[in-house]
Protein backbone atom coordinates (compact mmCIF):
# COMPACT_ATOMS: atom_id res chain seq x y z
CA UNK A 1 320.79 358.65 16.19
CA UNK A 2 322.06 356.99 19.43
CA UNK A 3 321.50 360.39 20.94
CA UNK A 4 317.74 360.84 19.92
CA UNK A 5 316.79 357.09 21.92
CA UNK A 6 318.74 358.04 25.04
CA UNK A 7 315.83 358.83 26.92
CA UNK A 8 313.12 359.24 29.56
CA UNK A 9 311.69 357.85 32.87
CA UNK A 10 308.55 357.06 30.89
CA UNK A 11 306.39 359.79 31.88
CA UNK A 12 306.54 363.75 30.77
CA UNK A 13 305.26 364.42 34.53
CA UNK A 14 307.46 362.60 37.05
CA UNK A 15 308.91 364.18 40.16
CA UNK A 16 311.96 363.02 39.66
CA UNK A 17 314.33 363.11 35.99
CA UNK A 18 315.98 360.22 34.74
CA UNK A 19 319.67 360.40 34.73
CA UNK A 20 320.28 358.92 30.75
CA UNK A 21 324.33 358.82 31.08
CA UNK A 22 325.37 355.20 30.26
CA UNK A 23 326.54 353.20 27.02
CA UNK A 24 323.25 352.89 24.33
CA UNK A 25 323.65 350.14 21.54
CA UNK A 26 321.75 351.24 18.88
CA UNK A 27 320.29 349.44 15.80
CA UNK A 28 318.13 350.15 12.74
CA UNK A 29 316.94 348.35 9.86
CA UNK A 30 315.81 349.81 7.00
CA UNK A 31 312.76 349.11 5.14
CA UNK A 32 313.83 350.92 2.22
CA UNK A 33 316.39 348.09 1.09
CA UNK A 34 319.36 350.31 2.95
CA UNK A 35 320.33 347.33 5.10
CA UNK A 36 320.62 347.14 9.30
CA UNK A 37 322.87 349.31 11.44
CA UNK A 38 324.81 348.95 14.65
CA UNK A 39 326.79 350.86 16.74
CA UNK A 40 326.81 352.19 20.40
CA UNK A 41 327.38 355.51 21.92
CA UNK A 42 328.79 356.61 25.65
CA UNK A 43 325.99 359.35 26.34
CA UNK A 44 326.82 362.29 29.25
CA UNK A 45 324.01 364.11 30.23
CA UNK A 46 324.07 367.99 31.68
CA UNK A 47 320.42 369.45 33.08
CA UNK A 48 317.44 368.37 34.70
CA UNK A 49 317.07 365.03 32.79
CA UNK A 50 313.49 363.86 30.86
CA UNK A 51 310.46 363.47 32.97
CA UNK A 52 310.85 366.86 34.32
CA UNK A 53 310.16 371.03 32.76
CA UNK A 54 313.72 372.31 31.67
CA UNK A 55 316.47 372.08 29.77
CA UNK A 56 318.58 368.30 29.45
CA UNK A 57 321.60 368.42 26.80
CA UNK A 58 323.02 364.59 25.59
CA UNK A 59 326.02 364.37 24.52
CA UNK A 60 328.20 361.76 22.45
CA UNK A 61 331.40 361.79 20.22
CA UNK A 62 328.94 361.71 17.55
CA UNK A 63 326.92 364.97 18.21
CA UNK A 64 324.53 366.55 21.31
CA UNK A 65 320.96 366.65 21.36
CA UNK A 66 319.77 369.59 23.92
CA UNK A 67 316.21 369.54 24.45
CA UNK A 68 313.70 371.79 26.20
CA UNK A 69 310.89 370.46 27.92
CA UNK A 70 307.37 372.07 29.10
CA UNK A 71 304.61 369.63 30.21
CA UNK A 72 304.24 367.49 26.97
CA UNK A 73 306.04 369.74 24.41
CA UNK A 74 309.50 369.07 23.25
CA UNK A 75 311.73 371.83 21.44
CA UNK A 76 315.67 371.26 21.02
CA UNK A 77 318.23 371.17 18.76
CA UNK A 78 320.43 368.13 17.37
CA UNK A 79 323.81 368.80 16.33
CA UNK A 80 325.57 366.29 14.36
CA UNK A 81 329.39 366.52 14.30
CA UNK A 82 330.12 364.11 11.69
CA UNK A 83 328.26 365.80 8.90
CA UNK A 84 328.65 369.58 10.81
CA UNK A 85 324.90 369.73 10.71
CA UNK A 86 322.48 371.20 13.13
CA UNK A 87 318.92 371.49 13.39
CA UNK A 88 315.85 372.28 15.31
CA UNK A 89 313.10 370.18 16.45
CA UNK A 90 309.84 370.02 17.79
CA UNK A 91 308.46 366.85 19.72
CA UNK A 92 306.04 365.81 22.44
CA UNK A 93 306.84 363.23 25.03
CA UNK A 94 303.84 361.61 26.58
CA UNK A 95 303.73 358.59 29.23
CA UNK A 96 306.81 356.49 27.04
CA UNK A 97 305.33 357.50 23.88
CA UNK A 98 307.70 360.45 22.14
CA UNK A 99 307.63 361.92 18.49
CA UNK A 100 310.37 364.07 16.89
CA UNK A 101 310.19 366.00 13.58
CA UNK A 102 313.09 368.26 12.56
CA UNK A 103 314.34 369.81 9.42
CA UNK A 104 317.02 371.45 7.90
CA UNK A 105 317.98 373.56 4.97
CA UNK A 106 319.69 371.35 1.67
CA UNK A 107 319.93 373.02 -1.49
CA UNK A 108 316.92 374.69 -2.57
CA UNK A 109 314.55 372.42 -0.35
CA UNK A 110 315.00 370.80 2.92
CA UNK A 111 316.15 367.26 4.37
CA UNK A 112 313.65 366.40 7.25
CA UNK A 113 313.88 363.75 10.12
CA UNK A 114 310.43 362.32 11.83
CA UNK A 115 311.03 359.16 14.56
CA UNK A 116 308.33 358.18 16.85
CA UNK A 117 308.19 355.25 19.39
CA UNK A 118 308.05 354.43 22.82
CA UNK A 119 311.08 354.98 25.30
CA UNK A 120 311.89 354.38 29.21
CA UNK A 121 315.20 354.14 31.11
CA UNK A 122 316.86 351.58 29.52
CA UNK A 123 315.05 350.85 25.95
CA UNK A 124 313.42 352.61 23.25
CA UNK A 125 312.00 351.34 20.17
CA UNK A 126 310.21 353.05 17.08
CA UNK A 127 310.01 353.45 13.85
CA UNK A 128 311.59 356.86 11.08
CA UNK A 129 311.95 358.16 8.32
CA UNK A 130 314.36 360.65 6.76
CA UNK A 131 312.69 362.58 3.53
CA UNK A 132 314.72 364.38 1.10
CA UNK A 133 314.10 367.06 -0.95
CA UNK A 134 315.51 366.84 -4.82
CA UNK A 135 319.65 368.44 -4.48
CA UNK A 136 319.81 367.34 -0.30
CA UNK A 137 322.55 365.03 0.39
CA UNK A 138 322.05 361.77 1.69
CA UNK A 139 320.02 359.18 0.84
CA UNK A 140 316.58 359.22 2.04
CA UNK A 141 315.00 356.16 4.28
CA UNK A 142 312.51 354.22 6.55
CA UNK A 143 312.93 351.66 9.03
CA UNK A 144 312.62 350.95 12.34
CA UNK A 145 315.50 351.63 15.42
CA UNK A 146 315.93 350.09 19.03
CA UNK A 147 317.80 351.50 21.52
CA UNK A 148 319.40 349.61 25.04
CA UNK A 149 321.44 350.69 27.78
């Protein structure tokens, strides 16, 4: 999740990109009773960066997060090495203001992933919620997640 905070500038139309290498703490708390999280991440970063049209990949021992950016719109995929999952998303970034909503194939339905918040160069903050489907693996939750660098 580190990977999905690591950020923007705060604007989808800046002249310049953001470079988002660094080391991110992240931390979530769950409002589903699934208690508070931890951990940090050392993020590279290959591309043009946020802020700017084109392609930006993150990457972390945990998993990359390569995302495609037009104006507003946000397309990409997040690949997750610990679980050997990947999956595509759609977004929007706007000002600081970002949403994300992926999903991915489990079982006979689907496991899907929506955060939204507000981001800039060194923080992010926002609120998700991973849904499950009846078979998916995992264990569904809400909460909220903040982000430093």
């Amino acid at each position: 999740m580190a990977l999905l905070f690591a950020g923007c500038n705060g604007t989808s139309t800046a002249s310049t990109a953001t470079n988002l290498a660094g080391n991110w703490t992240l931390t979530t708390a769950s409002t589903q009773g699934h208690g508070n999280t931890s951990s940090t991440a050392t993020v590279t970063q290959t591309g043009v960066g946020l802020g700017v049209n084109g392609t930006t990949t993150l990457s972390s021992v945990a998993g990359s997060i390569s995302i495609t950016q037009s104006g507003t719109a946000l397309t990409g995929t997040i690949t997750n090495l610990l679980t050997k999952t990947s999956y595509n998303f759609t977004g929007t970034l706007s000002g600081s203001n970002f949403t994300i909503n992926g999903s991915i194939p489990c079982g006979s339905t689907t496991h899907t992933t929506s955060i939204t918040g507000t981001i800039t160069s060194i923080s992010a903050q926002g609120a998700y919620v991973f849904a499950n489907g009846s078979g998916c693996y995992g264990t569904a939750d809400a909460g909220t997640i903040t982000a430093t660098k």
